[in-house]
Protein backbone atom coordinates (compact mmCIF):
# COMPACT_ATOMS: atom_id res chain seq x y z
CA UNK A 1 37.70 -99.98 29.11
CA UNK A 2 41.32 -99.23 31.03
CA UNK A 3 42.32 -95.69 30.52
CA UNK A 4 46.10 -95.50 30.05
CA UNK A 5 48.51 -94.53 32.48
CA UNK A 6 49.79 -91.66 30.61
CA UNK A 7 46.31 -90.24 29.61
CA UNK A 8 45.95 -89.92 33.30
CA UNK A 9 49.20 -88.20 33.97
CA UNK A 10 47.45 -85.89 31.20
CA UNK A 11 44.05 -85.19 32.34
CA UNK A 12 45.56 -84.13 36.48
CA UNK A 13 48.09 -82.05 34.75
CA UNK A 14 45.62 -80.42 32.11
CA UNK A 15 43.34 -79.76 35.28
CA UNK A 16 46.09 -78.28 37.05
CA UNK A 17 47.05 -75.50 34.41
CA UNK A 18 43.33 -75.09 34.12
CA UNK A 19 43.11 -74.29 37.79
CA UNK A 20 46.12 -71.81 37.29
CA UNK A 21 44.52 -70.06 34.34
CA UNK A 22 41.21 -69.72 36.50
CA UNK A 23 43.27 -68.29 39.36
CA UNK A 24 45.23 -65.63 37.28
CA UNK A 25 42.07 -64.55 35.01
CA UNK A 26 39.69 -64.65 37.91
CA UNK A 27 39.63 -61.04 38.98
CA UNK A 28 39.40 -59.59 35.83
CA UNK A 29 36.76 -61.62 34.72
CA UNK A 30 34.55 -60.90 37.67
CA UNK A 31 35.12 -57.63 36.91
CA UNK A 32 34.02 -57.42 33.43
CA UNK A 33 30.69 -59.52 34.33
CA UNK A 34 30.07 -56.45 36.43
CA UNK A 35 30.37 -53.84 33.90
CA UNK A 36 29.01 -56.13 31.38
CA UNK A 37 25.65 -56.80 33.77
CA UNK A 38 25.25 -53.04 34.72
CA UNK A 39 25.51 -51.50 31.53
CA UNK A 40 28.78 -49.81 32.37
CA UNK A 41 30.25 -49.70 29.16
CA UNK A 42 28.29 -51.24 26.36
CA UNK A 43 31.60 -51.47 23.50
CA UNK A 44 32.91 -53.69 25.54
CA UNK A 45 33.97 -56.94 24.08
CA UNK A 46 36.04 -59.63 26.63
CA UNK A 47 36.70 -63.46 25.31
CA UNK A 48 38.99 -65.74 27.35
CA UNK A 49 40.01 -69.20 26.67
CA UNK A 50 37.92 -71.69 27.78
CA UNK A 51 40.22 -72.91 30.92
CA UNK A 52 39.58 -69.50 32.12
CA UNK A 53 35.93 -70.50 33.36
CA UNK A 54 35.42 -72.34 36.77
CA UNK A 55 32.69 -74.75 35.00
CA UNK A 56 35.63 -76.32 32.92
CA UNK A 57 37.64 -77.60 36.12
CA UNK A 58 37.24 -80.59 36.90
CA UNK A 59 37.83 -82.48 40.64
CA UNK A 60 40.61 -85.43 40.20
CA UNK A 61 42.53 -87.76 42.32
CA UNK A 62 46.39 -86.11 41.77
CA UNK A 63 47.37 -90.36 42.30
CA UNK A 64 45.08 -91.71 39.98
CA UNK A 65 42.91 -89.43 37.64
CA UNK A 66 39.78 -90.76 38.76
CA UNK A 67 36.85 -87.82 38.50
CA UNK A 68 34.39 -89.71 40.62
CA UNK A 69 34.81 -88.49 43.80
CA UNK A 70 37.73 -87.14 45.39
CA UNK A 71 37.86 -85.66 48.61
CA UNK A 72 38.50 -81.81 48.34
CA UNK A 73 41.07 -81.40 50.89
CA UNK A 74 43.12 -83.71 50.17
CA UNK A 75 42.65 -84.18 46.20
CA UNK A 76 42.48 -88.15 46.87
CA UNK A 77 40.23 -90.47 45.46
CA UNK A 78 38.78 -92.29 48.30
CA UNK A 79 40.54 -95.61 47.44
CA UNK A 80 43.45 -93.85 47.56
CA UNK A 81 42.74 -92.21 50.63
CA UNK A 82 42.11 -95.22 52.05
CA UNK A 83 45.62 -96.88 51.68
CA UNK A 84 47.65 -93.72 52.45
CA UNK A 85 45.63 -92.98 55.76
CA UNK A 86 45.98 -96.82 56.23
CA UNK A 87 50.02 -96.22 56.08
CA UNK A 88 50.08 -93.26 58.74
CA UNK A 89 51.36 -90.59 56.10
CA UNK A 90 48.31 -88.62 56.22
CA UNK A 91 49.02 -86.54 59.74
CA UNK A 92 45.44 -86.46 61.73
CA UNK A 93 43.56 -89.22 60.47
CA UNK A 94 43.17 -91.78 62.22
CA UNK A 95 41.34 -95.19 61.65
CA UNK A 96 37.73 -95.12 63.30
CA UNK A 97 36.46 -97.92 65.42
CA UNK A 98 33.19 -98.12 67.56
C-alpha cells in the first residue's frame, strides 16, 4: 500500500509542531512530575495535550516521511542519505572505500 504524497507532507509537519509543543511545555512538565512524585502539593491537578509528551514524537525522514530509520543528525532516511551524500551537498561525508 503507497502512502500519498500529501499524507506525508502531513505526518513530518504534524511531528514537527509536536516537537515544538514538547519543547515549550517541557520545563513545566518536569516540574510538576516533581511536585506530583514528592508529595509537594497534593490539589494539584496538571493535563496537557497529548503532543506535549516525548513518547508521542515520532523520528521521520523531513524528505520522505519514512519512520523506519532515520539518522538523528541529519533527520534523513538512509536512502535518502544515501543520494544526497552521493551528490556532495552533505559537507563532511565522504564516500568510504577500503
Amino acid at each position: 500500500m503507497k502512502i500519498n504524497y500529501r499524507i506525508k507532507r502531513y505526518l513530518v509537519r504534524k511531528d514537527f509542531f509536536r516537537r515544538v509543543d514538547f519543547l515549550k511545555k517541557e520545563k513545566k512538565l518536569f516540574l510538576y512530575k516533581i511536585i506530583y512524585k514528592y508529595n509537594i502539593c497534593k490539589k494539584i491537578n496538571y493535563k496537557f495535550k497529548k503532543n506535549v509528551y516525548f513518547t508521542r514524537i515520532k523520528n521521520r525522514c523531513m524528505y520522505t516521511g519514512k519512520t523506519g530509520f532515520p539518522l538523528r543528525t541529519f533527520r534523513l532516511s538512509r536512502i535518502c542519505f544515501r543520494e544526497i551524500a552521493s551528490f556532495g551537498t552533505i559537507t563532511s561525508v565522504k564516500k568510504s572505500s577500503w
